[in-house]
Protein backbone atom coordinates (compact mmCIF):
# COMPACT_ATOMS: atom_id res chain seq x y z
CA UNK A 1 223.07 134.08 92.43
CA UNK A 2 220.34 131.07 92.29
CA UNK A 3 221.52 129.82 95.49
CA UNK A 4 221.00 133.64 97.11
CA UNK A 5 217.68 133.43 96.22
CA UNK A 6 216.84 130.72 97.36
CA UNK A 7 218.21 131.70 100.58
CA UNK A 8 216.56 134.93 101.00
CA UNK A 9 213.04 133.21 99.70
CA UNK A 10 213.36 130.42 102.64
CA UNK A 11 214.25 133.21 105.00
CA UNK A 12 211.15 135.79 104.30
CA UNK A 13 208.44 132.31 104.12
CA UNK A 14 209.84 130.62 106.83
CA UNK A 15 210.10 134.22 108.76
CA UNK A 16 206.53 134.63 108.66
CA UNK A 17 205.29 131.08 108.88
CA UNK A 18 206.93 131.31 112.32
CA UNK A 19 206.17 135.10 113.31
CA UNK A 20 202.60 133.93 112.84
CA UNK A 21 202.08 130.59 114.26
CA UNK A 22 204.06 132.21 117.44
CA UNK A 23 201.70 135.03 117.55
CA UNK A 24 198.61 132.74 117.14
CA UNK A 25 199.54 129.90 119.74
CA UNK A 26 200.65 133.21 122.40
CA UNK A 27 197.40 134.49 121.96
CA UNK A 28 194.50 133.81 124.72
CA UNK A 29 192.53 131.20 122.56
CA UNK A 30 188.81 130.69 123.12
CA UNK A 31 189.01 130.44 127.19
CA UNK A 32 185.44 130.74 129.19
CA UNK A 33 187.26 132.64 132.05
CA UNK A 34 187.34 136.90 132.05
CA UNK A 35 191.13 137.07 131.95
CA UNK A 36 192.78 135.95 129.10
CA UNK A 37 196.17 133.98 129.50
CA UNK A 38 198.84 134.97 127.12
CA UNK A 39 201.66 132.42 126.23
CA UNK A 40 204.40 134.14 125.44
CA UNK A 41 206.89 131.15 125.59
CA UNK A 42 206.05 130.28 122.27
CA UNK A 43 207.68 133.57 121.23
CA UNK A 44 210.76 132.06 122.19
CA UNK A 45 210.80 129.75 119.08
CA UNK A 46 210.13 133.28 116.61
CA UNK A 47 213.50 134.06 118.65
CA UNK A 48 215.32 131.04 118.10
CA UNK A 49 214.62 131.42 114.52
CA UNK A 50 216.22 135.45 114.40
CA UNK A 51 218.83 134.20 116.02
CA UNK A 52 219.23 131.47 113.03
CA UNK A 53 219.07 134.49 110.57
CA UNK A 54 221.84 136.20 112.17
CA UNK A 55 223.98 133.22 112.24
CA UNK A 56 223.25 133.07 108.44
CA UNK A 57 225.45 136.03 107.52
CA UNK A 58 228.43 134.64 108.82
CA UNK A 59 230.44 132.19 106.68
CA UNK A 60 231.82 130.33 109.67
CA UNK A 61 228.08 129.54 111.25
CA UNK A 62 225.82 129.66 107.92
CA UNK A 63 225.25 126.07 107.95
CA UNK A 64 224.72 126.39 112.23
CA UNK A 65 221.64 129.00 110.73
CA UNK A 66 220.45 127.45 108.39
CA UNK A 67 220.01 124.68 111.04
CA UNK A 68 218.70 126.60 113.71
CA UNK A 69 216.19 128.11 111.80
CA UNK A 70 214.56 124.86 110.61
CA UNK A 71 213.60 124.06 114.33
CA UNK A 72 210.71 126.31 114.73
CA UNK A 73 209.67 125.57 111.46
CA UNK A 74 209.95 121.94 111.66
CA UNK A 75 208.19 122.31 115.19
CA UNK A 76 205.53 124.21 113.88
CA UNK A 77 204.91 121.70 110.82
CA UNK A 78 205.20 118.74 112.40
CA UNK A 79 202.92 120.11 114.86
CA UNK A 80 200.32 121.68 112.36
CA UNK A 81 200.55 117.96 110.67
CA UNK A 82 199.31 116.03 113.69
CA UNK A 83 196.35 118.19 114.39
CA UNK A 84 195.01 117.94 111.02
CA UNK A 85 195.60 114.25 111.21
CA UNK A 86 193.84 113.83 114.28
């Protein structure tokens, strides 16, 4: 039951720790031009990590999942981590 939990809690934070880093780097940023640029490749890593959810459910790739979605949250932190430091 603990381990459930657990799960499911990892699941909904790292969910929208992803969902909204991807939405904030896609967006058009501070640019000086008149037409804003949307980068929607970095929607692609919100993907990867749904597709790590669905591979969750199933016994025989659950530890695949729980794999794949660590990437775009590893991404993401490391990422976050070397901004701040610089």
């Amino acid at each position: 039951m603990t381990m459930k939990i657990v799960k499911h809690t990892w699941n909904v934070l790292s969910g929208v720790f992803v969902l909204f880093l991807s939405l904030w780097m896609s967006g058009p940023g501070i640019g000086e031009t008149d037409t804003p640029t949307y980068r929607w490749y970095f929607m692609l890593l919100f993907i990867l990590w749904g597709i790590g959810l669905f591979m969750q459910f199933k016994d025989r790739t659950k530890l695949m999942g729980i794999i794949v979605t660590f990437i775009p949250v590893g991404y993401y932190l490391i990422f976050y981590i070397l901004v701040v430091n610089s």
